[in-house]
Each structure stands twice: as structure tokens, then as C-alpha cells.
PDB file of N, CA and C in Angstrom:
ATOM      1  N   UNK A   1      -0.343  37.499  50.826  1.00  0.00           N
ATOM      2  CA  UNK A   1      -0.351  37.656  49.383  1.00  0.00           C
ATOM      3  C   UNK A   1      -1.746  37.341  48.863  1.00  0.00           C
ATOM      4  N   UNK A   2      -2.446  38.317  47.781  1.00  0.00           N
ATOM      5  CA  UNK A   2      -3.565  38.192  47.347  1.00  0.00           C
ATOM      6  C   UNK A   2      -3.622  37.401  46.369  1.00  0.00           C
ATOM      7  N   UNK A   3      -4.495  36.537  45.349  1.00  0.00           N
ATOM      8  CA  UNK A   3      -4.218  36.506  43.966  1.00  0.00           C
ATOM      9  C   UNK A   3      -5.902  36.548  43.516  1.00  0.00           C
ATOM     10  N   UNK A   4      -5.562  37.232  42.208  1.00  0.00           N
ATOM     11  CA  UNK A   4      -6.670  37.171  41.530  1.00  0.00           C
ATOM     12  C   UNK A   4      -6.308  36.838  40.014  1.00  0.00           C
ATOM     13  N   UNK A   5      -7.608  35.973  39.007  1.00  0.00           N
ATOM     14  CA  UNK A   5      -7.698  35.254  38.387  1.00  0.00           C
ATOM     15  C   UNK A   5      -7.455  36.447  37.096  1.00  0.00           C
ATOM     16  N   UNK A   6      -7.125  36.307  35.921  1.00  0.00           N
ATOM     17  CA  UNK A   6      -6.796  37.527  34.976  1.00  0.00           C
ATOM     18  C   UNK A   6      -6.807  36.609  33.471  1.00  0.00           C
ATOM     19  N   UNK A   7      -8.005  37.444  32.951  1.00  0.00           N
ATOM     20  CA  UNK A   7      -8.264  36.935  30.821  1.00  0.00           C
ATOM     21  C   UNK A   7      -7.481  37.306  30.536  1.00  0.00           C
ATOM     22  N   UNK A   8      -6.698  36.739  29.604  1.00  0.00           N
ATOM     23  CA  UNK A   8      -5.735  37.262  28.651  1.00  0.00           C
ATOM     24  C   UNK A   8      -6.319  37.130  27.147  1.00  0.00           C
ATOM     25  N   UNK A   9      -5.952  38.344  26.201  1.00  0.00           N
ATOM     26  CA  UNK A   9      -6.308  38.199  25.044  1.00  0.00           C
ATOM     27  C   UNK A   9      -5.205  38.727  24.218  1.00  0.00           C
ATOM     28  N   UNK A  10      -5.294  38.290  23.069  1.00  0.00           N
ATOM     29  CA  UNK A  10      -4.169  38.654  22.294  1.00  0.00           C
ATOM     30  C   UNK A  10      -5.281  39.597  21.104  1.00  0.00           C
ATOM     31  N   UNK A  11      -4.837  40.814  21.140  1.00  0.00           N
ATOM     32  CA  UNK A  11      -5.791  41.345  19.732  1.00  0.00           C
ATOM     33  C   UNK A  11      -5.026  41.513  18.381  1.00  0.00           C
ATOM     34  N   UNK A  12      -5.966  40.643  17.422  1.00  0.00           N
ATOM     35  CA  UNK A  12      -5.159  40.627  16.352  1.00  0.00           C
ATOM     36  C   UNK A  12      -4.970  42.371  15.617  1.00  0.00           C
ATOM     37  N   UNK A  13      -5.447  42.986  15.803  1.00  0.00           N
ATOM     38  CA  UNK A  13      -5.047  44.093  15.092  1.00  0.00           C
ATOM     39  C   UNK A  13      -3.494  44.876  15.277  1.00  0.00           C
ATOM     40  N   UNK A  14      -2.871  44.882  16.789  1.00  0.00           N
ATOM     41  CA  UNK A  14      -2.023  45.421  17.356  1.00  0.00           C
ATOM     42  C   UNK A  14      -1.149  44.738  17.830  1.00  0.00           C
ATOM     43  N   UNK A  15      -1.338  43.256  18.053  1.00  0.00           N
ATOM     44  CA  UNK A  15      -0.503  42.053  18.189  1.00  0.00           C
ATOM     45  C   UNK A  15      -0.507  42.377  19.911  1.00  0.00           C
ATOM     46  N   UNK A  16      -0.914  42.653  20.580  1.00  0.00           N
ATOM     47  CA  UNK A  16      -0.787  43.705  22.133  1.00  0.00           C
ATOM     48  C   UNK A  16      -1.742  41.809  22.795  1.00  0.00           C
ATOM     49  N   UNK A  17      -1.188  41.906  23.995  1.00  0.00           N
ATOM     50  CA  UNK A  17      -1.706  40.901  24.773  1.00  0.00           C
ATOM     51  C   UNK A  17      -2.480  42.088  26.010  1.00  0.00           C
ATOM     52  N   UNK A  18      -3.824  41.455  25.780  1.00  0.00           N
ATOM     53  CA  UNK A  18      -4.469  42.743  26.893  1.00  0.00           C
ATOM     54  C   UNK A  18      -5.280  41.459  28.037  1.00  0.00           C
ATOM     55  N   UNK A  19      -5.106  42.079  29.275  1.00  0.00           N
ATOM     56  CA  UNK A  19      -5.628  41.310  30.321  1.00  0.00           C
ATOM     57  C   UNK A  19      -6.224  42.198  30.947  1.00  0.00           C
ATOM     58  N   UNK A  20      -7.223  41.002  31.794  1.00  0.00           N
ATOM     59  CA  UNK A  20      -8.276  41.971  33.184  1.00  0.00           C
ATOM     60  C   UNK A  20      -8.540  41.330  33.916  1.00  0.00           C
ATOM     61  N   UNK A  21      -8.919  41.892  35.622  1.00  0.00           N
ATOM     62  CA  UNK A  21      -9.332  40.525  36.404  1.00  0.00           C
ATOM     63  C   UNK A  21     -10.691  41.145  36.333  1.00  0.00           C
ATOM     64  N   UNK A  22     -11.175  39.876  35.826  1.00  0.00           N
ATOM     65  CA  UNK A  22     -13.099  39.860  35.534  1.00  0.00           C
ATOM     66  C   UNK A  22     -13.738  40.320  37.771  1.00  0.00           C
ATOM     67  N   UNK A  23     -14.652  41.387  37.500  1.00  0.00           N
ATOM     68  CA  UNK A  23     -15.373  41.691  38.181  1.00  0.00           C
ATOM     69  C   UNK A  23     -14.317  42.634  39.066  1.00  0.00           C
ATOM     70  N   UNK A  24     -13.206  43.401  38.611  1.00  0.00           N
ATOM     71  CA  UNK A  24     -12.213  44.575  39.421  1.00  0.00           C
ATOM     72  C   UNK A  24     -12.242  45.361  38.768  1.00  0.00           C
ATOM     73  N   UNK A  25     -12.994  46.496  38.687  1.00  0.00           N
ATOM     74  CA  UNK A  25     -12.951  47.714  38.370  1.00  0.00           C
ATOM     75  C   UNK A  25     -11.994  48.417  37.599  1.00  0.00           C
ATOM     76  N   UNK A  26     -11.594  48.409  36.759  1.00  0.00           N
ATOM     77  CA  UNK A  26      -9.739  48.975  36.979  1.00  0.00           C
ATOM     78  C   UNK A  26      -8.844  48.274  36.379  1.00  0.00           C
ATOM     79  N   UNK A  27      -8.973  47.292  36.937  1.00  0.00           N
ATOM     80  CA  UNK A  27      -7.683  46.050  36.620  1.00  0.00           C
ATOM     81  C   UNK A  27      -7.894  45.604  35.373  1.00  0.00           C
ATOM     82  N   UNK A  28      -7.130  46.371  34.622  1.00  0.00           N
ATOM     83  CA  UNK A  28      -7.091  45.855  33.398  1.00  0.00           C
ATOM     84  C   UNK A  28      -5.476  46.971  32.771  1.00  0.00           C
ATOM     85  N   UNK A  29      -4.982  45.619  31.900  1.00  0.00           N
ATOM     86  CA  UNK A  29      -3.683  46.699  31.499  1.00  0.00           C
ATOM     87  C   UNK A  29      -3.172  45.773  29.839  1.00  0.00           C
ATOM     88  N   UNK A  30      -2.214  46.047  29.700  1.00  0.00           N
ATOM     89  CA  UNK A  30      -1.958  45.503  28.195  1.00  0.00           C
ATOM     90  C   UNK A  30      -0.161  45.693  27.789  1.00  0.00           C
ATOM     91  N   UNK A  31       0.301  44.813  27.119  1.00  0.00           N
ATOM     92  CA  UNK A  31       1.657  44.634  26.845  1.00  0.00           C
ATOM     93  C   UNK A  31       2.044  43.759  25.790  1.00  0.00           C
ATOM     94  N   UNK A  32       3.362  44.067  25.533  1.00  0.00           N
ATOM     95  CA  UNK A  32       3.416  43.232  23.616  1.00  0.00           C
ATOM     96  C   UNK A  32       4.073  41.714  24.178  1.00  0.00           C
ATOM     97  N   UNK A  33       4.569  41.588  25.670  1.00  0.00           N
ATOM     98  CA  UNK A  33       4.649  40.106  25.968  1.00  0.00           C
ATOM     99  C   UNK A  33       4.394  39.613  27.057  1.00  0.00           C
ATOM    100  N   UNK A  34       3.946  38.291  27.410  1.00  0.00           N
ATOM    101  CA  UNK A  34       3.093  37.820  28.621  1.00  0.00           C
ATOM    102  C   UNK A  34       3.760  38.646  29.771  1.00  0.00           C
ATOM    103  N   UNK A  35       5.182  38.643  30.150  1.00  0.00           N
ATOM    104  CA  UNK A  35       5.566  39.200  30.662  1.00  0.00           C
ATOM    105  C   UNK A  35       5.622  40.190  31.036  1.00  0.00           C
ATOM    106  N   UNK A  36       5.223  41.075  30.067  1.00  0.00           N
ATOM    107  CA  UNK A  36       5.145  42.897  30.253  1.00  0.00           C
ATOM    108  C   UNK A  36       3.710  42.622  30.764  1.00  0.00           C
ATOM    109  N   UNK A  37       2.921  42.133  30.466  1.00  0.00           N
ATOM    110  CA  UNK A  37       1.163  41.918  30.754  1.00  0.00           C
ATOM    111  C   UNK A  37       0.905  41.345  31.943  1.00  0.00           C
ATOM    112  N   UNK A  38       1.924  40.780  32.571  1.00  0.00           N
ATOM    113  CA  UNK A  38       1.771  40.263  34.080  1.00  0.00           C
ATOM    114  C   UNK A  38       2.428  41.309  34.793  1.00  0.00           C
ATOM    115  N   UNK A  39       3.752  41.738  34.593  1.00  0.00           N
ATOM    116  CA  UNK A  39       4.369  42.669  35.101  1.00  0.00           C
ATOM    117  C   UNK A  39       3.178  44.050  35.041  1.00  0.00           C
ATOM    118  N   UNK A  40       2.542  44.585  34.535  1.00  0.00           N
ATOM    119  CA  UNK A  40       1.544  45.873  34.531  1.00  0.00           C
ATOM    120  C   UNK A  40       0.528  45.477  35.013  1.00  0.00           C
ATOM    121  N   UNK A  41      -0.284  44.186  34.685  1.00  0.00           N
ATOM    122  CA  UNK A  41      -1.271  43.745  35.740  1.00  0.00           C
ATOM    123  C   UNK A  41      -0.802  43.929  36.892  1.00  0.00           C
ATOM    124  N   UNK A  42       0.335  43.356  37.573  1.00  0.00           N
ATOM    125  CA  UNK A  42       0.699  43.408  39.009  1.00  0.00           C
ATOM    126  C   UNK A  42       0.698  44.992  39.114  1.00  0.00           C
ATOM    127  N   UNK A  43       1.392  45.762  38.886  1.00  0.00           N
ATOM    128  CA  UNK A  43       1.141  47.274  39.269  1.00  0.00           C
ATOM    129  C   UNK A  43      -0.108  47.930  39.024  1.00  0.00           C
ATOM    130  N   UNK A  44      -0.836  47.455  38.520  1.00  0.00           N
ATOM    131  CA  UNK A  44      -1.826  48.069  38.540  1.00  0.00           C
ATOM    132  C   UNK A  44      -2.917  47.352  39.306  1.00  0.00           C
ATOM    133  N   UNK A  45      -3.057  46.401  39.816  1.00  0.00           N
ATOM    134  CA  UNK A  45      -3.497  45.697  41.238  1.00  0.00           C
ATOM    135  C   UNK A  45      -3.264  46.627  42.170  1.00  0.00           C
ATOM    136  N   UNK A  46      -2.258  46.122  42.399  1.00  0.00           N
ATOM    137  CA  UNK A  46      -1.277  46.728  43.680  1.00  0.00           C
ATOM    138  C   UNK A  46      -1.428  48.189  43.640  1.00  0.00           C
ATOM    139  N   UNK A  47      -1.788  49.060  42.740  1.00  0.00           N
ATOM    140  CA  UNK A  47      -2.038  50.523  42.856  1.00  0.00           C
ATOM    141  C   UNK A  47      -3.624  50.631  43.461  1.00  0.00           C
ATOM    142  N   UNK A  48      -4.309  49.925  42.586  1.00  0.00           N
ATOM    143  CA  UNK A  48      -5.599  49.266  43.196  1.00  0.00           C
ATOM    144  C   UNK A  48      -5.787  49.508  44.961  1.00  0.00           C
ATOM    145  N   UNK A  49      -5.490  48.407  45.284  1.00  0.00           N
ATOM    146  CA  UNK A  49      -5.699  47.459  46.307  1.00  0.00           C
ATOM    147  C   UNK A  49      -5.245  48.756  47.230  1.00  0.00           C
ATOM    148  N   UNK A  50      -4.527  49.964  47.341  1.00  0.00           N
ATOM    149  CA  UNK A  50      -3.925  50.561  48.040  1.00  0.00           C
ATOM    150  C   UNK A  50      -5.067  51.754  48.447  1.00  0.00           C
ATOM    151  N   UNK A  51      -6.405  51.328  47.754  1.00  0.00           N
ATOM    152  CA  UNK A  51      -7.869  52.133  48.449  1.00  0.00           C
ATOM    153  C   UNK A  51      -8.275  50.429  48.776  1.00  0.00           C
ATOM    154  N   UNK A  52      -7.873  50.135  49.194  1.00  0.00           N
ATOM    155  CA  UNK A  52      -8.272  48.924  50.056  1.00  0.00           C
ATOM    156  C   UNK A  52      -9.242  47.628  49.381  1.00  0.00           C
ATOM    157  N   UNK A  53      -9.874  46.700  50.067  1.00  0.00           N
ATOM    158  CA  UNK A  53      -9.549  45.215  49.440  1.00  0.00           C
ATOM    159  C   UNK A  53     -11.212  45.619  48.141  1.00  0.00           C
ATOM    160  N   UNK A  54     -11.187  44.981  46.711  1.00  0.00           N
ATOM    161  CA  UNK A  54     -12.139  45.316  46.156  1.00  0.00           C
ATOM    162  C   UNK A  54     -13.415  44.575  46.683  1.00  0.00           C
ATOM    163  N   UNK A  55     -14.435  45.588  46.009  1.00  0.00           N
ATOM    164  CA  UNK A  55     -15.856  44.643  45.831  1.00  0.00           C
ATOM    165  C   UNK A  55     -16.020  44.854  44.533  1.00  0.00           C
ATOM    166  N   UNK A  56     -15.609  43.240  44.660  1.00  0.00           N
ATOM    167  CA  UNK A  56     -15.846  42.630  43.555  1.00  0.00           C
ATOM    168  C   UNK A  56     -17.314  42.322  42.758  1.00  0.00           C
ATOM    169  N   UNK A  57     -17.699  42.666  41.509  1.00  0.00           N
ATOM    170  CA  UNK A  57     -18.964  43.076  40.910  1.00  0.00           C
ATOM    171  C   UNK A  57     -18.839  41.596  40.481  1.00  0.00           C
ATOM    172  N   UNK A  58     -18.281  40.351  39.888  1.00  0.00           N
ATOM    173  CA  UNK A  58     -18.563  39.335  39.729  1.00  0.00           C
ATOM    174  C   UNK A  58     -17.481  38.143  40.296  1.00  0.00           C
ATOM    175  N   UNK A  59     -17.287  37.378  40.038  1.00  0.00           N
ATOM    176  CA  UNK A  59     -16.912  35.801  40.302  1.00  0.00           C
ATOM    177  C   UNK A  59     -16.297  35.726  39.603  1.00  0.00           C
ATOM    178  N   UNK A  60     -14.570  35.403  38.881  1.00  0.00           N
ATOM    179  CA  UNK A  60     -14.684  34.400  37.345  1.00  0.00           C
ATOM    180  C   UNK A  60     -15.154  32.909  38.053  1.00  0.00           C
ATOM    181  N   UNK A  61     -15.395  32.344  37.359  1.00  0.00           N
ATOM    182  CA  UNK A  61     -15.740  30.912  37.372  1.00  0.00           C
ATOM    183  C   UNK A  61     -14.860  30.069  36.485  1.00  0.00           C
ATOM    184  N   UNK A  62     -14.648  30.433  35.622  1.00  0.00           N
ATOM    185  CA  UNK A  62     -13.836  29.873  34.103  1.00  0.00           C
ATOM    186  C   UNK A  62     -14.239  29.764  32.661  1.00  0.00           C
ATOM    187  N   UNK A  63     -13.655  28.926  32.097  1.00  0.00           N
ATOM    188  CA  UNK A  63     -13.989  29.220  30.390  1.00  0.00           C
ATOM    189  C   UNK A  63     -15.081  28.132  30.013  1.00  0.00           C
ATOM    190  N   UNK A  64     -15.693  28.182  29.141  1.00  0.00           N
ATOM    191  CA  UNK A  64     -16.512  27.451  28.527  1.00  0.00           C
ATOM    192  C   UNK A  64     -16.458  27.173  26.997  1.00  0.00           C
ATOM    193  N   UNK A  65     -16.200  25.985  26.502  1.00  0.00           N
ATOM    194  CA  UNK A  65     -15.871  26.041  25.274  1.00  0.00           C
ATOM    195  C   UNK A  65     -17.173  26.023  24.342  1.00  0.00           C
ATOM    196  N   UNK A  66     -17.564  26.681  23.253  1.00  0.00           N
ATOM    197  CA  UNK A  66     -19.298  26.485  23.041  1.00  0.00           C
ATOM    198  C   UNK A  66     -18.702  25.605  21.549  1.00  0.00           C
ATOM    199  N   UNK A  67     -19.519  24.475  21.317  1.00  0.00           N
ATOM    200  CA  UNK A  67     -19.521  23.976  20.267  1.00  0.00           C
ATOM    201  C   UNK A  67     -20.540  24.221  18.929  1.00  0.00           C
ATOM    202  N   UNK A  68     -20.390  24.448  17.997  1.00  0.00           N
ATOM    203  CA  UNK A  68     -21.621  24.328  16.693  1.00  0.00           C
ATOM    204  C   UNK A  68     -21.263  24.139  15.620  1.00  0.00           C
ATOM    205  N   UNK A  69     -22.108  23.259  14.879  1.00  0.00           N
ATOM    206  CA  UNK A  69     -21.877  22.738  13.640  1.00  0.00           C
ATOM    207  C   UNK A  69     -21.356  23.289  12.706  1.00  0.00           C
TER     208      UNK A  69
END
């Protein structure tokens, strides 16, 4: 079993939760609940991965919170 790391965003215009795994080509999909947004991420990996394992263009590393006055 593979796993890869996936942003989630919620856009306020459409209320739509859209995700991607940072540095996969592709992998990116969108749904109105976490659930539908994990469930379509996974198929669309897995449709992925079936031209074999990616090269990956970056790393995530994680979030950074920026502070300013």
C-alpha cells in the first residue's frame, strides 16, 4: 500500500472541498464532502499509479503558519 500526503481546501465560492497531492501531476480532484474528496482522490491515484510509480516534481514538507501584525 502506497500513501501520499494530500491539501485540502475548501473554496468559498462553491462550498466544493478541492484536494491535491503536492508534486503528482494529476492528482488532484474535488467533492462537496471530505468523504467524496478522499473517495475521488483515491481513484484518481490509483488511475495514476497504473502508468507506474510517479516522479515526483516536489516533497510536501508541511504547513507553515506566517504571522503579521
Amino acid at each position: 500500500m502506497k500513501s501520499f500526503p494530500a491539501v485540502i481546501e475548501k473554496c468559498p465560492e462553491t462550498g466544493l472541498y478541492v484536494g491535491y497531492v503536492p508534486g503528482f501531476p494529476g492528482a488532484h480532484s474535488q467533492g462537496e464532502t471530505l468523504d467524496e474528496l478522499h473517495e475521488n482522490l483515491r481513484e484518481v491515484v490509483t488511475m495514476l499509479l497504473e502508468d507506474g510509480d510517479p516522479k515526483l516534481s516536489s516533497e510536501f514538507v508541511g504547513i507553515y503558519l506566517v504571522q503579521v501584525a
